[in-house]
Protein backbone atom coordinates (compact mmCIF):
# COMPACT_ATOMS: atom_id res chain seq x y z
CA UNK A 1 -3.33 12.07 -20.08
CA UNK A 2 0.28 13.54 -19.89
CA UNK A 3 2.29 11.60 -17.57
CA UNK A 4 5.47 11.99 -15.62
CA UNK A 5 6.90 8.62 -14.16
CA UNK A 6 9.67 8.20 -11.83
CA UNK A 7 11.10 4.91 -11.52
CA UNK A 8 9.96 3.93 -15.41
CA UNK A 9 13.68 2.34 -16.05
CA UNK A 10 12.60 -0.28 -13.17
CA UNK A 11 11.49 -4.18 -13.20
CA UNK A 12 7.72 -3.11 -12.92
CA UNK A 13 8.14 0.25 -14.12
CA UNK A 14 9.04 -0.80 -17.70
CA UNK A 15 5.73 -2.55 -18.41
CA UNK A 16 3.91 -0.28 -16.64
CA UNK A 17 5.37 2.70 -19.22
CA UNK A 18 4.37 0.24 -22.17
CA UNK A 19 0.97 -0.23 -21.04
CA UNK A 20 0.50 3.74 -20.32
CA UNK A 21 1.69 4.25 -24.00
CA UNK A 22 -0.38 1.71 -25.05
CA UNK A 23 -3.52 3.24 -23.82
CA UNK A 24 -2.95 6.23 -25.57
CA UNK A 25 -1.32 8.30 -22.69
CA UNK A 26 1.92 10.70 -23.19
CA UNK A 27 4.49 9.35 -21.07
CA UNK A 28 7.43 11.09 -19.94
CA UNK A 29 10.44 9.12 -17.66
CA UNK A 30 12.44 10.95 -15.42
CA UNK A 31 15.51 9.06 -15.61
CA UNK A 32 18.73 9.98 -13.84
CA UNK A 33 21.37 11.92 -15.58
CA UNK A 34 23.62 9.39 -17.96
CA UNK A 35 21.46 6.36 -16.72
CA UNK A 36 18.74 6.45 -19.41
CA UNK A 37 19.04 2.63 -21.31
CA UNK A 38 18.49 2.15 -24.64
CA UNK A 39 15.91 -0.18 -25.17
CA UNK A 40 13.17 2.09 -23.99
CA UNK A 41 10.08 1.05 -25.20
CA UNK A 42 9.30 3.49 -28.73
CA UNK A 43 7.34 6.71 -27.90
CA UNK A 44 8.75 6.99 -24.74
CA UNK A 45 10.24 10.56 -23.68
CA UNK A 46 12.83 10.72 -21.57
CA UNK A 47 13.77 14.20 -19.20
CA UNK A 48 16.89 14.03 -17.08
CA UNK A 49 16.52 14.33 -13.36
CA UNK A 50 16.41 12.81 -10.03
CA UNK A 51 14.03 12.45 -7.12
CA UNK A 52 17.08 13.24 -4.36
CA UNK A 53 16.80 16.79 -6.67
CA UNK A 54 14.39 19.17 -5.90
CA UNK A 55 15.19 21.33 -8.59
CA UNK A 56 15.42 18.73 -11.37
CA UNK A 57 12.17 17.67 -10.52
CA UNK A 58 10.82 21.22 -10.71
CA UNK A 59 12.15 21.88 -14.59
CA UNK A 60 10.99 18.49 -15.69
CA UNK A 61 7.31 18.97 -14.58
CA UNK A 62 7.31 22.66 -15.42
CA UNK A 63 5.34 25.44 -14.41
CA UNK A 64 2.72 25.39 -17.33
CA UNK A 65 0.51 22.96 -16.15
CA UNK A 66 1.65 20.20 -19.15
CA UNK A 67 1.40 17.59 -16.86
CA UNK A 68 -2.19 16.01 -15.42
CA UNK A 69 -0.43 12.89 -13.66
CA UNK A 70 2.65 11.96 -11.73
CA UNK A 71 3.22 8.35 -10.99
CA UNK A 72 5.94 7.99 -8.20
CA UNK A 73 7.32 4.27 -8.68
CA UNK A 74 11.21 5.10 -7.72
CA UNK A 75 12.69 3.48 -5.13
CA UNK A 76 15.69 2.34 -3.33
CA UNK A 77 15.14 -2.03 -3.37
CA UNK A 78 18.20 -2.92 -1.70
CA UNK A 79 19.19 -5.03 1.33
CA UNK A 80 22.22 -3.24 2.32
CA UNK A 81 23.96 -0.07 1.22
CA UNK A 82 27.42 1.29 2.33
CA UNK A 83 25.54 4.27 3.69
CA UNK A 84 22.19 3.52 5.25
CA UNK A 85 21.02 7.08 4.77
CA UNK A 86 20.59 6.69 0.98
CA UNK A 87 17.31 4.79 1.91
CA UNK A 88 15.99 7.86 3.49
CA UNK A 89 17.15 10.37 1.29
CA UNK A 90 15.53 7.99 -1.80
CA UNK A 91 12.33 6.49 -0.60
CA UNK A 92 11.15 9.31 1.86
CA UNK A 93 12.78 12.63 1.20
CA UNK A 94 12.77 11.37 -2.38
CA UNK A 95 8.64 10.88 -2.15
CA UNK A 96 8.51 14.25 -0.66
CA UNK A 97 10.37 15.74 -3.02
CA UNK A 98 7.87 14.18 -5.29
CA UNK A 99 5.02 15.39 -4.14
CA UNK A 100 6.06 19.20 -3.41
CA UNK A 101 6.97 19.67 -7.09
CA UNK A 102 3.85 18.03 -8.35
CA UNK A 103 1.78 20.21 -6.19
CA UNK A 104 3.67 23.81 -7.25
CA UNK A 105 2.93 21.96 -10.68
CA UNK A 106 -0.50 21.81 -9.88
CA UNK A 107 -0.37 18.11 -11.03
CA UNK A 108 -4.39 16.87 -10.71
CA UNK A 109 -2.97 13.22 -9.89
CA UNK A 110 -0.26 11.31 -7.78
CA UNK A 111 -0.07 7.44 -7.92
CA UNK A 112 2.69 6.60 -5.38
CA UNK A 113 3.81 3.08 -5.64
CA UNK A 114 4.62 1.43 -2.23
CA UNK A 115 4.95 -2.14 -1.09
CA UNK A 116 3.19 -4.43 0.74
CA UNK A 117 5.98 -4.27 3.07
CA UNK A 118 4.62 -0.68 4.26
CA UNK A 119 1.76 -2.55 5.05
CA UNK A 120 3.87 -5.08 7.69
CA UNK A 121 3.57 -8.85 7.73
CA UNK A 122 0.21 -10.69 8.05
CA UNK A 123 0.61 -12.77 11.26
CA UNK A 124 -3.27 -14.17 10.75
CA UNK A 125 -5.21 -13.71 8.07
CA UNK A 126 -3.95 -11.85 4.87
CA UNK A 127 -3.66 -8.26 5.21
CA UNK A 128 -5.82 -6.07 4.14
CA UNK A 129 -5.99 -1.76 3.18
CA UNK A 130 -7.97 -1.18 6.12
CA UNK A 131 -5.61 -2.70 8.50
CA UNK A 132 -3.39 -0.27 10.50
CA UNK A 133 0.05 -0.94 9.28
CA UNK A 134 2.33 -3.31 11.06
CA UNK A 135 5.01 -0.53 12.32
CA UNK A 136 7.99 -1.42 13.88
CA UNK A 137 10.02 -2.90 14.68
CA UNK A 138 11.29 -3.43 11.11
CA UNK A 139 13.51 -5.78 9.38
CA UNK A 140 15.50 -3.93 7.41
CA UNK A 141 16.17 -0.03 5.77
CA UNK A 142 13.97 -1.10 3.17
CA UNK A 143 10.93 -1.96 4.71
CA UNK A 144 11.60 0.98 7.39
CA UNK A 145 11.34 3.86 4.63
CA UNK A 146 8.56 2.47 2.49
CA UNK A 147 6.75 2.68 6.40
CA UNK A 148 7.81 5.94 6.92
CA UNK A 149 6.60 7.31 3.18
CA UNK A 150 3.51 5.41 3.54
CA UNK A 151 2.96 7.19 6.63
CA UNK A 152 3.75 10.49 4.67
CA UNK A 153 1.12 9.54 2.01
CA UNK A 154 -1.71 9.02 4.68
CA UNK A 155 -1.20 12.05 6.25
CA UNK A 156 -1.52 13.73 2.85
CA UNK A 157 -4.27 11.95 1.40
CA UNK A 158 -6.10 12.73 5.18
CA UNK A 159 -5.20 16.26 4.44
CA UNK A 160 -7.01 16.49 1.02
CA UNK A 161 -4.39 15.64 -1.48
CA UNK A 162 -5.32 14.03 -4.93
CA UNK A 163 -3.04 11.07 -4.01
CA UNK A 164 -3.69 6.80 -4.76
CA UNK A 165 -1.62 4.71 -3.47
CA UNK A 166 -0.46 0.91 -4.45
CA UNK A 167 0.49 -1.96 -2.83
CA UNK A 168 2.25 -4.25 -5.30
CA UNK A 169 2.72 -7.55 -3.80
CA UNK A 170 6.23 -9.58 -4.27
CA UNK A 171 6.07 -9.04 -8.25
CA UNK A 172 7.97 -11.93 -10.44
CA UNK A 173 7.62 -12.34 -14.50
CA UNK A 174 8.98 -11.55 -17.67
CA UNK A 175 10.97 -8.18 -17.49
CA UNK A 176 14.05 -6.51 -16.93
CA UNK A 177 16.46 -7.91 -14.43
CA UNK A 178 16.88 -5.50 -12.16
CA UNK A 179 16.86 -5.04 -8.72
CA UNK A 180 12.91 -5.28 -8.77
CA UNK A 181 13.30 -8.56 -10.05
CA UNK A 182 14.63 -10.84 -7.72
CA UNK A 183 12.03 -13.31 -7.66
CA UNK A 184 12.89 -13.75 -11.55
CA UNK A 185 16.14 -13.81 -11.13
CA UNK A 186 15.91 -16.57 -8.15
CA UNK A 187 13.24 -18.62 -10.82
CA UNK A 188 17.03 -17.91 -13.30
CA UNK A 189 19.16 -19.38 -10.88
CA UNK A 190 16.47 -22.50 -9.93
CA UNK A 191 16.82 -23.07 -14.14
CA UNK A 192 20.61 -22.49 -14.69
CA UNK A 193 22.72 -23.38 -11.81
CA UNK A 194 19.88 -24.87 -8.91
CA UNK A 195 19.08 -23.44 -5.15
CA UNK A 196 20.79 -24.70 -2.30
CA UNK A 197 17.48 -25.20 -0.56
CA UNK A 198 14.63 -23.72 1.22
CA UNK A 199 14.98 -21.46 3.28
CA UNK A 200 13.29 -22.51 6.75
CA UNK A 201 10.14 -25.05 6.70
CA UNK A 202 9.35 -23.11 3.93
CA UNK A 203 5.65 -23.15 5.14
CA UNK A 204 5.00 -19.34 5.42
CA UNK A 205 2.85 -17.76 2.82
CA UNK A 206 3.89 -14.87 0.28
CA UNK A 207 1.67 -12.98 -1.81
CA UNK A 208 2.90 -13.48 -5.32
CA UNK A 209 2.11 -10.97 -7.87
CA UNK A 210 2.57 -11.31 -11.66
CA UNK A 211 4.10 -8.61 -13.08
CA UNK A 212 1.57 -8.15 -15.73
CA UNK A 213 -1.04 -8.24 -13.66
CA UNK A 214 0.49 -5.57 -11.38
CA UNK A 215 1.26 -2.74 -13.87
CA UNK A 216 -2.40 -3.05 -15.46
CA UNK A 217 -3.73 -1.89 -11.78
CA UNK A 218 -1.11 0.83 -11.31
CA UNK A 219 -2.38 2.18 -14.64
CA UNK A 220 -5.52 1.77 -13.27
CA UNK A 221 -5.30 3.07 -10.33
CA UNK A 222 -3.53 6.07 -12.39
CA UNK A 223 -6.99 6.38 -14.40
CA UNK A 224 -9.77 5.75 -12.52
CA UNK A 225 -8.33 4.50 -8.65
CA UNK A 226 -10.48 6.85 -5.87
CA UNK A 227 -8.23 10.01 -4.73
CA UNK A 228 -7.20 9.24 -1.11
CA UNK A 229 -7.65 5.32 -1.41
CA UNK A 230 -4.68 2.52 -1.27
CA UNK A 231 -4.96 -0.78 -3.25
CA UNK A 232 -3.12 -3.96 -2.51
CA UNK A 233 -1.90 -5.57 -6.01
CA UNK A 234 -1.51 -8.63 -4.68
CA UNK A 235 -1.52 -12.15 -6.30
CA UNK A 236 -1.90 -15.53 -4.99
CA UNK A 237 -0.58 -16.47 -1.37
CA UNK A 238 1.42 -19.15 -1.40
CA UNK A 239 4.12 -20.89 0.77
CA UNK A 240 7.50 -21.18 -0.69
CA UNK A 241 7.01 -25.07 -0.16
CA UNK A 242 4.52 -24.29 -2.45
CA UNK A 243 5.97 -22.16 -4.63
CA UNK A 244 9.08 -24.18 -5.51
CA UNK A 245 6.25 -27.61 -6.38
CA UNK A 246 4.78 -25.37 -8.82
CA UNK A 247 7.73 -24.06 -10.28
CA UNK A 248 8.81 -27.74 -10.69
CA UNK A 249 6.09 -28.51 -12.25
CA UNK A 250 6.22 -26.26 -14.68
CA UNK A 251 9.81 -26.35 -15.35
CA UNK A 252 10.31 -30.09 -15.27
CA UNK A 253 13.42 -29.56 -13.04
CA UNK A 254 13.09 -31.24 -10.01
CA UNK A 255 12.63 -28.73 -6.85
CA UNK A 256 15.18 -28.60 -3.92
CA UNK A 257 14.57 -31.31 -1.60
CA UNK A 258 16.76 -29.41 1.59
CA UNK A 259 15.92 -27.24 3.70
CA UNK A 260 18.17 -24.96 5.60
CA UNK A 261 17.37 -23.54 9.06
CA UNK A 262 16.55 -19.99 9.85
CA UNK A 263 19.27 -19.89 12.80
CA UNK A 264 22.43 -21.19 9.62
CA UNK A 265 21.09 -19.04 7.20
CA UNK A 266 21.13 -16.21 9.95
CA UNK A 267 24.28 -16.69 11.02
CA UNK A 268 25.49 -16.86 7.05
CA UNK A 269 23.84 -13.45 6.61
CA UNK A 270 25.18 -11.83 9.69
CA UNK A 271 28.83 -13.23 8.38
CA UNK A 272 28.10 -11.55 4.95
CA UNK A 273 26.99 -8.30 6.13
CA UNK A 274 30.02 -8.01 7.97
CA UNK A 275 32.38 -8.63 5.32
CA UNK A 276 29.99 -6.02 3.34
CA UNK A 277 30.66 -3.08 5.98
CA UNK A 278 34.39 -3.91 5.71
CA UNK A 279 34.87 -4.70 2.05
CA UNK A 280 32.28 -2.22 0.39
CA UNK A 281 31.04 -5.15 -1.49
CA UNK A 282 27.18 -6.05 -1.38
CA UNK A 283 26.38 -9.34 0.06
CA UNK A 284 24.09 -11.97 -1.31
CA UNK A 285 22.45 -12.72 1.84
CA UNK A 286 21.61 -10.72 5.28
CA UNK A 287 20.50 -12.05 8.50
CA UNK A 288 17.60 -9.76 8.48
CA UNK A 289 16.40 -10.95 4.96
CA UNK A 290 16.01 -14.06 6.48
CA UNK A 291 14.27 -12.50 9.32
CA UNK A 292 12.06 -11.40 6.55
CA UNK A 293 11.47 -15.02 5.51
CA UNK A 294 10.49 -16.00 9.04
CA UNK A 295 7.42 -13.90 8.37
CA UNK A 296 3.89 -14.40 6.91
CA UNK A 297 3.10 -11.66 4.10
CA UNK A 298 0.05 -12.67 2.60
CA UNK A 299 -2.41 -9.99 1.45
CA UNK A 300 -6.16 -9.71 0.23
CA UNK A 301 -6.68 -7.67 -3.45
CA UNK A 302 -10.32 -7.40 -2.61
CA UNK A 303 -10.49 -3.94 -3.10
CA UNK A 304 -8.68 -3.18 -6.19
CA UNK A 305 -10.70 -6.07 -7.72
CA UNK A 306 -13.86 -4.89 -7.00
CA UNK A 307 -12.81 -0.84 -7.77
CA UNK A 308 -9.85 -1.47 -10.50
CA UNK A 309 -11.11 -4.39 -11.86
CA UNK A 310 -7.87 -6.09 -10.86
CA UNK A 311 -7.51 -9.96 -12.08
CA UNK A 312 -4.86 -12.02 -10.70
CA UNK A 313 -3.17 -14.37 -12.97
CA UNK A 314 -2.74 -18.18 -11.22
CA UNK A 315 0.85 -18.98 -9.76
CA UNK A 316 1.01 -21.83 -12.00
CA UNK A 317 0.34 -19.97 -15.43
CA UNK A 318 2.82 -17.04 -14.36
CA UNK A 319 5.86 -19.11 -13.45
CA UNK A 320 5.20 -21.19 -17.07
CA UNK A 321 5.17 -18.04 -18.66
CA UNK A 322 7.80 -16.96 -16.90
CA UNK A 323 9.96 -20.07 -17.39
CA UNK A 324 9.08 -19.78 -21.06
CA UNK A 325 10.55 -16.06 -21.52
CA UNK A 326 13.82 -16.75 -19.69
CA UNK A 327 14.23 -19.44 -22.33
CA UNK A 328 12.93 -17.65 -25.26
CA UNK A 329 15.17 -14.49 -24.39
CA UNK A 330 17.90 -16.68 -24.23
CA UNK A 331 18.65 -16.54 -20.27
CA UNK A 332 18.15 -20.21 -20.52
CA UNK A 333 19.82 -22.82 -22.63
């Protein structure tokens, strides 16, 4: 299968292109102009454009009918920009954009990647595809778009469109550092330098997806996921109480022992984002991201396990593999 993928530069998208290439597929990145890296995996073709870019998008899939599948994984992961429209223009018009030039393409596949914070926080039981999504109001300009494009995708897939979608839960392992990655890079920081604490009671559960396990169901999804269906790509729910035991156990560094309240941390956020809007610099910490961590967002991978054959790799074995990559690529001393 000859596939376009938009977002393949990314934290998940990188394995996801290795995996695609491993199975034989001809992958193509759309990467934006002068932002292509280096260390692209070998085999991989790169075509200059930009999913803001109607037009790009139209000469990279072409008009001969070259490409069978588009997999949409681009996306704006940010929790504050300078202008709040970028979010909009990125991860809806963006996904629109998207989808218009793969149908003039007459592309026989989309995968769109969402998240599971489309789908809304559990509050109950862990969320599932059949659920009617959360709505708002919303936490932030991230979770507000990925709504809004999921919304998009419904309607479309409703309408007849030969569209999957994907629900990748919060996705941590071995990869790239970028902003896709923040879980790794907090498990970094826990190694090198230590957290300050947890965050709340830290008693709220999280759906915790290895990355590995995630980009084998996007591809597939990609080859054999039912047109019109969504699929959570979840991972073990855990609380960050948790979370932080097991990484302690597998790190032999002890875990923090603190924990800071919601209403500190709020106030610290609200105090960055401030400074942010005046100084142009992005802050490490926003009141609503820890609005975000006052939530529940556990989800159920029923489906894509019984219809992907999904398999969800244990907490415990993903954060020791983890740990050991950080150290083995050197991120660790």
């Amino acid at each position: 299968m000859r596939v376009l993928v938009t977002g393949g530069t990314g934290f998940l998208g990188r394995e996801v292109a290795r995996l695609l290439l491993a199975g034989g597929h001809q992958v193509t990145l759309l990467v934006r102009p002068f932002r292509a890296p280096s260390d692209l995996e070998a085999g991989l073709v790169t075509v200059s454009g930009d999913v803001t870019d109607p037009a790009s998008l139209a000469a990279a899939l072409g008009r001969d009918g070259g490409f069978q599948a588009v997999l949409h994984m681009a996306a704006l992961v940010q929790m504050w920009m300078p202008d709040r429209r970028v979010f909009d223009q990125v991860n809806v018009q963006g996904f629109l954009n998207v989808l218009g030039a793969a149908r003039t393409a007459g592309v026989e596949r989309v995968v769109y990647s969402s998240s599971f914070m489309a789908l809304g926080p559990s509050r109950g039981r862990p969320r599932r595809e059949e659920d009617p999504p959360a709505g708002p109001p919303f936490h932030n300009d991230y979770q507000r778009t990925k709504y809004l494009a999921d919304q998009v995708a419904r309607e479309r897939m409703a309408a007849g469109w030969p569209l999957v979608t994907v629900y990748p839960g919060v996705v941590y392992g071995p990869g790239t550092l970028t902003a896709g990655g923040l879980v790794t890079k907090q498990i970094l920081l826990f190694l090198t330098k230590g957290l300050p604490g947890i965050l709340g009671p830290g008693d709220r559960p999280v759906c915790y997806a290895y990355i590995k396990d995630v980009a084998a169901g996007v591809v597939a999804a990609l080859e054999r996921g039912r047109i019109g269906r969504g699929y959570i790509l979840g991972g073990e729910n855990a609380t960050l109480n948790q979370f932080m035991a097991t990484l302690s156990q597998v790190s032999g560094k002890p875990a923090p022992t603190r924990h800071i309240p919601y209403a500190v941390a709020w106030w610290l956020g609200r105090l960055q984002w401030a400074w942010a809007e005046i100084s142009g610099r992005p802050p490490e910490l926003t009141h609503q991201v820890v609005n975000i961590y006052r939530e529940s967002w556990a989800y159920d991978a029923a489906r894509a396990r019984e219809e992907l054959g999904y398999r969800i790799t244990p907490l415990a074995q993903g954060l020791a593999e983890t740990v050991a990559w950080l150290r083995a690529a050197g991120h660790v001393s």
